[in-house]
Every structure is written in structure tokens, then in C-alpha cells.
PDB file of N, CA and C in Angstrom:
ATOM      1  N   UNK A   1      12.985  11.840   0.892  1.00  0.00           N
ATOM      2  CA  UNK A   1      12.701  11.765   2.305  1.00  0.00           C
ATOM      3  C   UNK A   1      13.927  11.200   3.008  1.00  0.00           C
ATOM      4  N   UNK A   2      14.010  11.574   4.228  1.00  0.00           N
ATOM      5  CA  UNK A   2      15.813  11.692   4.726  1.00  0.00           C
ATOM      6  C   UNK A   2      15.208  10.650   6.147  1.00  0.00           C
ATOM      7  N   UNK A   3      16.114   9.891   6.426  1.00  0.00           N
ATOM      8  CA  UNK A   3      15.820   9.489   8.104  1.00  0.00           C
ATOM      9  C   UNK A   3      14.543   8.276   7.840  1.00  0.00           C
ATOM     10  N   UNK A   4      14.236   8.691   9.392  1.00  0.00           N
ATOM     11  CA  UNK A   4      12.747   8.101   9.441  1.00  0.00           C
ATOM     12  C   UNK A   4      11.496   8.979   9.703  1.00  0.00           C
ATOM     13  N   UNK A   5      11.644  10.799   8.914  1.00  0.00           N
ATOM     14  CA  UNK A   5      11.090  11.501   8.893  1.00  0.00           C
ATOM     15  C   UNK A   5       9.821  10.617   7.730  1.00  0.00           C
ATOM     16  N   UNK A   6       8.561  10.628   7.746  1.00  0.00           N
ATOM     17  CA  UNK A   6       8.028   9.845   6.467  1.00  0.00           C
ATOM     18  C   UNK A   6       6.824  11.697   6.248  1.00  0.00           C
ATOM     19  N   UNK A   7       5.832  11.260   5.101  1.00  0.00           N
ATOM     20  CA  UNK A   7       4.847  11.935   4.623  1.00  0.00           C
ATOM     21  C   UNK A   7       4.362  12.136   5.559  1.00  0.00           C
ATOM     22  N   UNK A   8       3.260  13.146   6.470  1.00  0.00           N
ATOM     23  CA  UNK A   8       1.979  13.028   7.323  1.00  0.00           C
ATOM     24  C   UNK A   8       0.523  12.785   6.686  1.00  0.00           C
ATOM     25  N   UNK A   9       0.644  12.816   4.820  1.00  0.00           N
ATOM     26  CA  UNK A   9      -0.119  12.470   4.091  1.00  0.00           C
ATOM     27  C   UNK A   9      -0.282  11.074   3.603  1.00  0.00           C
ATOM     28  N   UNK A  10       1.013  10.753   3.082  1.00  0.00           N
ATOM     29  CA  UNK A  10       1.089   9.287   2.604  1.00  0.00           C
ATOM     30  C   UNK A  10       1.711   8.179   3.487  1.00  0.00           C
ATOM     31  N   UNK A  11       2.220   8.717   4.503  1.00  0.00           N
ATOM     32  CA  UNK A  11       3.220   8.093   5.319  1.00  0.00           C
ATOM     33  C   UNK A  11       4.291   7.178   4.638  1.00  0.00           C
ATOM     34  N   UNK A  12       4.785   8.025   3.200  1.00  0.00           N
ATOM     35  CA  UNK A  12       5.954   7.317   2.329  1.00  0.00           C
ATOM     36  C   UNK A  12       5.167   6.089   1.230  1.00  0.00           C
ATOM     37  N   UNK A  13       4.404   6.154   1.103  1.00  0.00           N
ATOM     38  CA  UNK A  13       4.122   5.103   0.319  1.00  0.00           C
ATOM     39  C   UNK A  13       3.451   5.996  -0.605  1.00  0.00           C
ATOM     40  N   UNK A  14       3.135   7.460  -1.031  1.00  0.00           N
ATOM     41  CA  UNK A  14       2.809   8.166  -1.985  1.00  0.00           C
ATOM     42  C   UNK A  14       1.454   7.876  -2.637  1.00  0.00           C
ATOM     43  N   UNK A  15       0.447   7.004  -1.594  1.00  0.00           N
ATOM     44  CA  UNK A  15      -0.953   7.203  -1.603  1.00  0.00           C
ATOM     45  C   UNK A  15      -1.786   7.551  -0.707  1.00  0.00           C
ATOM     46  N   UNK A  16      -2.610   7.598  -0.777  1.00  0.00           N
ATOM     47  CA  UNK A  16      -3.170   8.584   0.511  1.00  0.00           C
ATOM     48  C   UNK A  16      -4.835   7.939  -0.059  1.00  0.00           C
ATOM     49  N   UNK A  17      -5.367   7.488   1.317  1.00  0.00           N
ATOM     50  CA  UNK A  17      -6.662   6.949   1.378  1.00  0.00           C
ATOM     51  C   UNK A  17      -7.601   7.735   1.286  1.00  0.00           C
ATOM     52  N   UNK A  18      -8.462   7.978   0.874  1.00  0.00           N
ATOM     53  CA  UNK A  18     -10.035   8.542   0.987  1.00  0.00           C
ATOM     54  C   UNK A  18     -11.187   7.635   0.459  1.00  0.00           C
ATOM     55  N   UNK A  19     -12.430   7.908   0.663  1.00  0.00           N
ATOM     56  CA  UNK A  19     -13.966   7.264   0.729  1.00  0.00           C
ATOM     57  C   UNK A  19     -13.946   7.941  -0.217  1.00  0.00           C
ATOM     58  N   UNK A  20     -14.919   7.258  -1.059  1.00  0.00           N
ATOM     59  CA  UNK A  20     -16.019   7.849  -1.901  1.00  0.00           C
ATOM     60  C   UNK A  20     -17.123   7.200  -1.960  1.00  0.00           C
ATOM     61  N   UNK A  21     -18.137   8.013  -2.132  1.00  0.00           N
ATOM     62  CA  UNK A  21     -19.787   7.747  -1.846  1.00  0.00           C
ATOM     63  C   UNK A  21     -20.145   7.078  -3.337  1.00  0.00           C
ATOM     64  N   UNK A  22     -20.330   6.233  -3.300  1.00  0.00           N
ATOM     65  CA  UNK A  22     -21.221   5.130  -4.498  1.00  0.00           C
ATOM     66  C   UNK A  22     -22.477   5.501  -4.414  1.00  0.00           C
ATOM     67  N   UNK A  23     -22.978   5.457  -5.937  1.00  0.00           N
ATOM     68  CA  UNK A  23     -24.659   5.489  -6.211  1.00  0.00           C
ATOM     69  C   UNK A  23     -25.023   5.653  -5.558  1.00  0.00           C
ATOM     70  N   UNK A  24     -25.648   4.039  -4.797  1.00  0.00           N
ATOM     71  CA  UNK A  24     -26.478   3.464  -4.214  1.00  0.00           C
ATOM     72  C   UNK A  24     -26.229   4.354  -2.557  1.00  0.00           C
ATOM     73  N   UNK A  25     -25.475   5.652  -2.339  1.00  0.00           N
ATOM     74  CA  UNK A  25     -25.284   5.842  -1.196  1.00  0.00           C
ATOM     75  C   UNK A  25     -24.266   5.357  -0.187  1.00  0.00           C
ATOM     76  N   UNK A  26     -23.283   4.216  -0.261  1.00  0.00           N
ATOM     77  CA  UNK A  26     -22.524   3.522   0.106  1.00  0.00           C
ATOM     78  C   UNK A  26     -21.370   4.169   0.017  1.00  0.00           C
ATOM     79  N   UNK A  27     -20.680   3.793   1.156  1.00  0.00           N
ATOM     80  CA  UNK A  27     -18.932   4.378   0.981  1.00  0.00           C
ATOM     81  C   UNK A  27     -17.879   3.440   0.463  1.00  0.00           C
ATOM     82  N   UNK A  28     -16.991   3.903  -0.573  1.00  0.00           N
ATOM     83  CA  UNK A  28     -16.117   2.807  -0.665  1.00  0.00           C
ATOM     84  C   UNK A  28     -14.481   3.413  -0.472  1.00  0.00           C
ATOM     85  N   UNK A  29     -13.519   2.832  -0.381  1.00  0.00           N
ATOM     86  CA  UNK A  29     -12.447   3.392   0.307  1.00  0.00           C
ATOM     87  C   UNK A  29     -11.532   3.166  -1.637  1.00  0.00           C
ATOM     88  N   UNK A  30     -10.881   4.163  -1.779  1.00  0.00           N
ATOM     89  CA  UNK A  30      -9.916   4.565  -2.895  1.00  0.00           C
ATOM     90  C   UNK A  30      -8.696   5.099  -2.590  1.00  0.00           C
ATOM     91  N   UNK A  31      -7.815   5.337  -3.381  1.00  0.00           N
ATOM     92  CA  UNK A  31      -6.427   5.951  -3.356  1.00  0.00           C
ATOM     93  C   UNK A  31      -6.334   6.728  -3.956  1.00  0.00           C
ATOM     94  N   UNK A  32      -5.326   7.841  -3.861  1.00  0.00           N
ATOM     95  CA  UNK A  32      -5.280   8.716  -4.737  1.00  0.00           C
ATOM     96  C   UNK A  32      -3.442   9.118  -4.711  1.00  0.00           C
ATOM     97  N   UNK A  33      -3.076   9.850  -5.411  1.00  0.00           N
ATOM     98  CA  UNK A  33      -2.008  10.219  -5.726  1.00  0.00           C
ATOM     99  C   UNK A  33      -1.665  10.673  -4.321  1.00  0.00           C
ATOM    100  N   UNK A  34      -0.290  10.909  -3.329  1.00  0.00           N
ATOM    101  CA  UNK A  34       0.194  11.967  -2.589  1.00  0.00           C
ATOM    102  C   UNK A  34       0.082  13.477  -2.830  1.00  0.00           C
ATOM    103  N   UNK A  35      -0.498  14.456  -2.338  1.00  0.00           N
ATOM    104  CA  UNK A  35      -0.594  15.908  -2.672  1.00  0.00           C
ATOM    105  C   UNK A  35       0.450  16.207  -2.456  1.00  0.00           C
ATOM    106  N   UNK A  36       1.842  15.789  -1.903  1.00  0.00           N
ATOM    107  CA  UNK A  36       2.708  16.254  -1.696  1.00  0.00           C
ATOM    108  C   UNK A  36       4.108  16.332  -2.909  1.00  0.00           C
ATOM    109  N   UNK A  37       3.480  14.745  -3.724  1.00  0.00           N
ATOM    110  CA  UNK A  37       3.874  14.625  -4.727  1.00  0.00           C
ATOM    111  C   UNK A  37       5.223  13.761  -4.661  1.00  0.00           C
ATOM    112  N   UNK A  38       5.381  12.877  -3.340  1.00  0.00           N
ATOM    113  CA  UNK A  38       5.821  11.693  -3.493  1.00  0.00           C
ATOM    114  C   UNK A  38       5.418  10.885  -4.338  1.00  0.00           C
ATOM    115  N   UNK A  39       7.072   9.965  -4.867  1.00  0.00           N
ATOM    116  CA  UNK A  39       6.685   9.001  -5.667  1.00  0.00           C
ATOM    117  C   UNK A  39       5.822   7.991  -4.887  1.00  0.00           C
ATOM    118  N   UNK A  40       4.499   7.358  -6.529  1.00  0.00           N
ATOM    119  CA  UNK A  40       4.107   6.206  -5.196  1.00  0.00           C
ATOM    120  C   UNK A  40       5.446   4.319  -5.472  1.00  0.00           C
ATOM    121  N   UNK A  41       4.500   4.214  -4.303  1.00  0.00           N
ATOM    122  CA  UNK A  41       5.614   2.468  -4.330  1.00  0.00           C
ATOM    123  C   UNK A  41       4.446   1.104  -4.458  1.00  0.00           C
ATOM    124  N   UNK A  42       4.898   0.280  -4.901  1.00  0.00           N
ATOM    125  CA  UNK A  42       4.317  -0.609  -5.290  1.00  0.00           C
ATOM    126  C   UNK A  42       4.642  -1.994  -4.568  1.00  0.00           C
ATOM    127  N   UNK A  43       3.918  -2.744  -4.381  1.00  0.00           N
ATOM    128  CA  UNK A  43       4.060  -3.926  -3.355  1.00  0.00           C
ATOM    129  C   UNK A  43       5.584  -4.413  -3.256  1.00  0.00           C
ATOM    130  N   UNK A  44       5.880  -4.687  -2.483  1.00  0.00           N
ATOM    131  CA  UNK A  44       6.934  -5.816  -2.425  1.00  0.00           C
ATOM    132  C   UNK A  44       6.868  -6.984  -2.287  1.00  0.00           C
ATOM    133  N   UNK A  45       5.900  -7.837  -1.512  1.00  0.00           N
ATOM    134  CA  UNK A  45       5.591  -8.922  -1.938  1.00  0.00           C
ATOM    135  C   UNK A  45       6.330  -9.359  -1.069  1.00  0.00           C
ATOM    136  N   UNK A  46       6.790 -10.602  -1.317  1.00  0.00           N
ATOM    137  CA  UNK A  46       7.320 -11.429  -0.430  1.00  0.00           C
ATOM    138  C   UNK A  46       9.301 -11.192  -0.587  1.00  0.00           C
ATOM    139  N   UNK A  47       9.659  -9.827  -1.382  1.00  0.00           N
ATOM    140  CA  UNK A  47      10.822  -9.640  -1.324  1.00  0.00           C
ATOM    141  C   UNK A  47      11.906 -10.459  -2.923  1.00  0.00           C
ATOM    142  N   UNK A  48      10.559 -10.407  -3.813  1.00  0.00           N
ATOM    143  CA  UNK A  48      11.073 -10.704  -5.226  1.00  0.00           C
ATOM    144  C   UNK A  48      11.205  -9.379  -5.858  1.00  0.00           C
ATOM    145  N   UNK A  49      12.322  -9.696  -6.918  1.00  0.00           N
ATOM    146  CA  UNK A  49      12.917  -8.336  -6.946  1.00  0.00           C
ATOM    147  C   UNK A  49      12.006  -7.937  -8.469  1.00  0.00           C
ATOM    148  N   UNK A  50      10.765  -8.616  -8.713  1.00  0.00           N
ATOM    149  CA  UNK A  50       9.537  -8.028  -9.669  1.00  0.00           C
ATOM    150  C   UNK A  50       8.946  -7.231  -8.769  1.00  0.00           C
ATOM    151  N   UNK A  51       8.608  -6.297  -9.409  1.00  0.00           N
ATOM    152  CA  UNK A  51       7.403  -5.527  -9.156  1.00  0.00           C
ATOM    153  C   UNK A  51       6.201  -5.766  -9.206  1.00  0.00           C
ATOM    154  N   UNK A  52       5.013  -5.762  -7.982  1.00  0.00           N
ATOM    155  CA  UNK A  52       4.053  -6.207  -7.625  1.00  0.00           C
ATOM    156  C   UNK A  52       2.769  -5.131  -8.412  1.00  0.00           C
ATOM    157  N   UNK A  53       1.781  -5.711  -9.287  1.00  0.00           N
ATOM    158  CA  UNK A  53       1.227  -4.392  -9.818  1.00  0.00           C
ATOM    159  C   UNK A  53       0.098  -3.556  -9.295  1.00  0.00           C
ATOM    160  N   UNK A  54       0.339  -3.866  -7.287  1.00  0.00           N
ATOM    161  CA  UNK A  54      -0.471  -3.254  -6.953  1.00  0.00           C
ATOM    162  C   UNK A  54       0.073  -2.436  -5.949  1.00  0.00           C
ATOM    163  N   UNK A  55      -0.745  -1.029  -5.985  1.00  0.00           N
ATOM    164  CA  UNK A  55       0.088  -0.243  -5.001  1.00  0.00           C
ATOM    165  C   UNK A  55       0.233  -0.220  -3.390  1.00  0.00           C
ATOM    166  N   UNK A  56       1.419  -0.171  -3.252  1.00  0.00           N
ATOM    167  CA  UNK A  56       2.085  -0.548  -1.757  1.00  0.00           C
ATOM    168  C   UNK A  56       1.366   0.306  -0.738  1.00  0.00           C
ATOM    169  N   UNK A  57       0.032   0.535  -0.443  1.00  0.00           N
ATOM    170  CA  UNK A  57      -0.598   1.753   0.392  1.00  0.00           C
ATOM    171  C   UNK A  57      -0.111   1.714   1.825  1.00  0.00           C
ATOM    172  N   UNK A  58       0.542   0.337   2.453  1.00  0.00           N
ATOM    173  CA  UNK A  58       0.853   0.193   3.906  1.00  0.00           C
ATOM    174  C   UNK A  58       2.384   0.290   4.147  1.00  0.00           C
ATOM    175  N   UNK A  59       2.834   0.805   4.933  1.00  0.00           N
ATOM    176  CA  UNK A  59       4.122   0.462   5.425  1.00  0.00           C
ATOM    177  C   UNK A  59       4.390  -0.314   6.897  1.00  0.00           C
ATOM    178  N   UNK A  60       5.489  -1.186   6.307  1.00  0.00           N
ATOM    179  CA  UNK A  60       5.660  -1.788   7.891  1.00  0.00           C
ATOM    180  C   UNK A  60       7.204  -2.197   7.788  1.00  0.00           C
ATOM    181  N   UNK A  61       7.879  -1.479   8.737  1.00  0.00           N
ATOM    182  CA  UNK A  61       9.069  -1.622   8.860  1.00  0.00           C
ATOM    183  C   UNK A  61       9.566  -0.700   7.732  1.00  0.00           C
ATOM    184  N   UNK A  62      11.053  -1.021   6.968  1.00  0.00           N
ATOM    185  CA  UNK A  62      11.640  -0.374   5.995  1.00  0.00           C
ATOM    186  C   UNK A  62      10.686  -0.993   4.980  1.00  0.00           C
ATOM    187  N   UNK A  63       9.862  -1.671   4.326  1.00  0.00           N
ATOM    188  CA  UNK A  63       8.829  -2.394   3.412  1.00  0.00           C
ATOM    189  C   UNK A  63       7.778  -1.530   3.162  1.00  0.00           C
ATOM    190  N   UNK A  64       6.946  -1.659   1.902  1.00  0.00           N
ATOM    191  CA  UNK A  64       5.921  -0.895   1.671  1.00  0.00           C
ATOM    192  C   UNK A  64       5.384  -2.632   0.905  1.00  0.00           C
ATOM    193  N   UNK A  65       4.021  -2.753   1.616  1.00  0.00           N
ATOM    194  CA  UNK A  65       2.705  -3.694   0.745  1.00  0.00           C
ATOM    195  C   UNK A  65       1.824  -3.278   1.010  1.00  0.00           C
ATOM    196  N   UNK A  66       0.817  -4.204   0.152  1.00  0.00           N
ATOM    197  CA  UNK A  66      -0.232  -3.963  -0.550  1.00  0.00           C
ATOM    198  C   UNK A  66      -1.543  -4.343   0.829  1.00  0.00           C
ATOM    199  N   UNK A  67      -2.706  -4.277   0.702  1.00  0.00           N
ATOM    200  CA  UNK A  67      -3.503  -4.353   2.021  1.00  0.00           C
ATOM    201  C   UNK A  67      -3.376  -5.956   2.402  1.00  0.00           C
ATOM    202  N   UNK A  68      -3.423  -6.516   1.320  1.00  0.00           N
ATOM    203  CA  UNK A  68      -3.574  -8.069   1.365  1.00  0.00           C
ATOM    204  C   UNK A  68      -2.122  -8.837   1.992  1.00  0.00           C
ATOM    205  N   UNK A  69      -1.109  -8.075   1.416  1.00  0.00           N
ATOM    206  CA  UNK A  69       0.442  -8.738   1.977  1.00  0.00           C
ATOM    207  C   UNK A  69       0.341  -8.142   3.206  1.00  0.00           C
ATOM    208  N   UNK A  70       0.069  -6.857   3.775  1.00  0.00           N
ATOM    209  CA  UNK A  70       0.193  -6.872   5.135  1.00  0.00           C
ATOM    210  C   UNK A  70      -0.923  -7.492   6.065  1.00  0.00           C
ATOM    211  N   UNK A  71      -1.994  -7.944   6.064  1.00  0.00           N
ATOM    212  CA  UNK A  71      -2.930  -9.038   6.334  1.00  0.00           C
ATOM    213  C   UNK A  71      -2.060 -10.653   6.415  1.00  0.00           C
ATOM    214  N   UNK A  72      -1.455 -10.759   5.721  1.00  0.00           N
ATOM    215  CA  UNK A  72      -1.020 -12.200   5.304  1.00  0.00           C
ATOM    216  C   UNK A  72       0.458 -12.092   6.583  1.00  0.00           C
ATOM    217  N   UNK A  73       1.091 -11.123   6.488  1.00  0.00           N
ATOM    218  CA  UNK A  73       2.585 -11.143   7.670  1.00  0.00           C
ATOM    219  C   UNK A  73       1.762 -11.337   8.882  1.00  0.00           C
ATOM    220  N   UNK A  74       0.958 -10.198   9.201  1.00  0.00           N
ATOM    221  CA  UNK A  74       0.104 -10.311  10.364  1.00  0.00           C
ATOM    222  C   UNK A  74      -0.632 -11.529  10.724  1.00  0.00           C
ATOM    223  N   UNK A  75      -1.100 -12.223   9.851  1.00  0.00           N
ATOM    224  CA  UNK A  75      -1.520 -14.162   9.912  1.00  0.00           C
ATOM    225  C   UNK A  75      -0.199 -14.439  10.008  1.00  0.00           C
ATOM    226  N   UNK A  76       0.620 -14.606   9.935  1.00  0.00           N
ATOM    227  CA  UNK A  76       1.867 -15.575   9.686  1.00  0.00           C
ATOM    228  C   UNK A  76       1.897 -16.428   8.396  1.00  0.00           C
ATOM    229  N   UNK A  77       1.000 -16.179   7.327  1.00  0.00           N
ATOM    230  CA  UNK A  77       1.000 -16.853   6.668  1.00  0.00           C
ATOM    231  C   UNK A  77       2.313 -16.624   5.488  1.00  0.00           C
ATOM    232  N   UNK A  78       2.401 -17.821   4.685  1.00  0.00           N
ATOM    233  CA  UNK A  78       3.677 -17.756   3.266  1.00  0.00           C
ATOM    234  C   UNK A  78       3.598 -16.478   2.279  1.00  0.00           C
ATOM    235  N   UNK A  79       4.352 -15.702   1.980  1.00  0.00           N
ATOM    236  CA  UNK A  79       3.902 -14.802   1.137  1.00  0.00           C
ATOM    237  C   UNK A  79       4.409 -14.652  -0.134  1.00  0.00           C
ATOM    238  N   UNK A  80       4.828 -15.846  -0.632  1.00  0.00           N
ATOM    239  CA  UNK A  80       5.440 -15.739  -1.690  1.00  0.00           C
ATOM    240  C   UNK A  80       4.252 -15.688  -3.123  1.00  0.00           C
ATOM    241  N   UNK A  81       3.437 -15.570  -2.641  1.00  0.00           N
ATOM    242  CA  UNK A  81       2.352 -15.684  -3.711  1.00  0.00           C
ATOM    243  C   UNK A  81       2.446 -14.664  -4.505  1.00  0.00           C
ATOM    244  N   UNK A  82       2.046 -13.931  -5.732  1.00  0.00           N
ATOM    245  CA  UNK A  82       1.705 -12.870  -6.181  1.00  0.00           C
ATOM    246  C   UNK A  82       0.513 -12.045  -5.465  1.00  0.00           C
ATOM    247  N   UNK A  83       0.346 -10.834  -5.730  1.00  0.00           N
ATOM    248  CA  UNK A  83      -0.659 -10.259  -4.963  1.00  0.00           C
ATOM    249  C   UNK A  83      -1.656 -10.372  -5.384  1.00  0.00           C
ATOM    250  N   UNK A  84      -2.378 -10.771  -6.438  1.00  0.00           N
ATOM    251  CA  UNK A  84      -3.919 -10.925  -7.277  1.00  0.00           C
ATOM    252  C   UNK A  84      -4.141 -12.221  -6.644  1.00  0.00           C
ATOM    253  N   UNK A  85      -3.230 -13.430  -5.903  1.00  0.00           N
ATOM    254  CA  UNK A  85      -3.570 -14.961  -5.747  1.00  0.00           C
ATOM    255  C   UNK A  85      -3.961 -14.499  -4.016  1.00  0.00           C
ATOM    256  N   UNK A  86      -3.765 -13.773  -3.751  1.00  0.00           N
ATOM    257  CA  UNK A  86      -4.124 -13.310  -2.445  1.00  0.00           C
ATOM    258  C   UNK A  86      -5.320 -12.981  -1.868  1.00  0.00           C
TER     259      UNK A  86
END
């Protein structure tokens, strides 16, 4: 991907959201691969150069995190945590 052209599927982060209907009738929200067949990306975290082992579904700015790290910038809160302590 060239520029700041991104996916209209994944919007660069090479997952792409959908529901699925549980048992009990209930919707629950999942990920799935990009159909386009972007690589996917994986959290960044607070900008440690480990890899976070959950996938980066949000983008903000040049950054790709996880639902919980972009919740936590948006609080202002510290993010140096791992993403499971989140």
C-alpha cells in the first residue's frame, strides 16, 4: 500500500470486523482475515519494539492497536502495559 491510500476493507490493518450470531441468539463481533489479502498487523502497544499478541484491528495515525490500546490513548491513560493487563 503506497501513500495514505489504505484498504476500504481493512483500512490497513488486514482485519476486517464482522458479527456472528451465538447460540443463545446473541451477536458477537469477530475478525477475520482481509479478503484483499493484506498482511494483518499486530498491536503496537505503547511503541516497544515486541510484538503485541493481539491483533492491531484499529488505526490511528501512522500506528495500528489493539481495541483496548486505542481506548486507553483516547483516556489519556499510560500505555506501557502489555495488552492482556489492559
Amino acid at each position: 500500500m503506497d501513500g495514505d491510500h489504505f484498504c476500504r476493507e481493512c483500512d490497513g490493518t488486514g482485519w476486517v470486523l464482522y458479527r456472528s450470531e451465538t447460540k443463545d441468539g446473541g451477536f458477537e463481533e469477530a475478525y477475520r482475515l482481509c479478503p484483499e489479502g493484506h498482511a494483518p498487523r499486530y498491536c503496537m502497544g505503547s511503541g516497544s519494539s515486541h510484538l503485541r499478541p493481539r491483533p492491531a484491528t484499529r488505526r490511528l495515525g501512522p500506528g495500528y492497536y489493539c481495541k483496548e490500546h486505542i481506548e486507553g490513548i483516547h483516556e489519556g491513560r499510560d500505555l506501557d502495559e502489555p495488552c492482556e493487563a489492559i
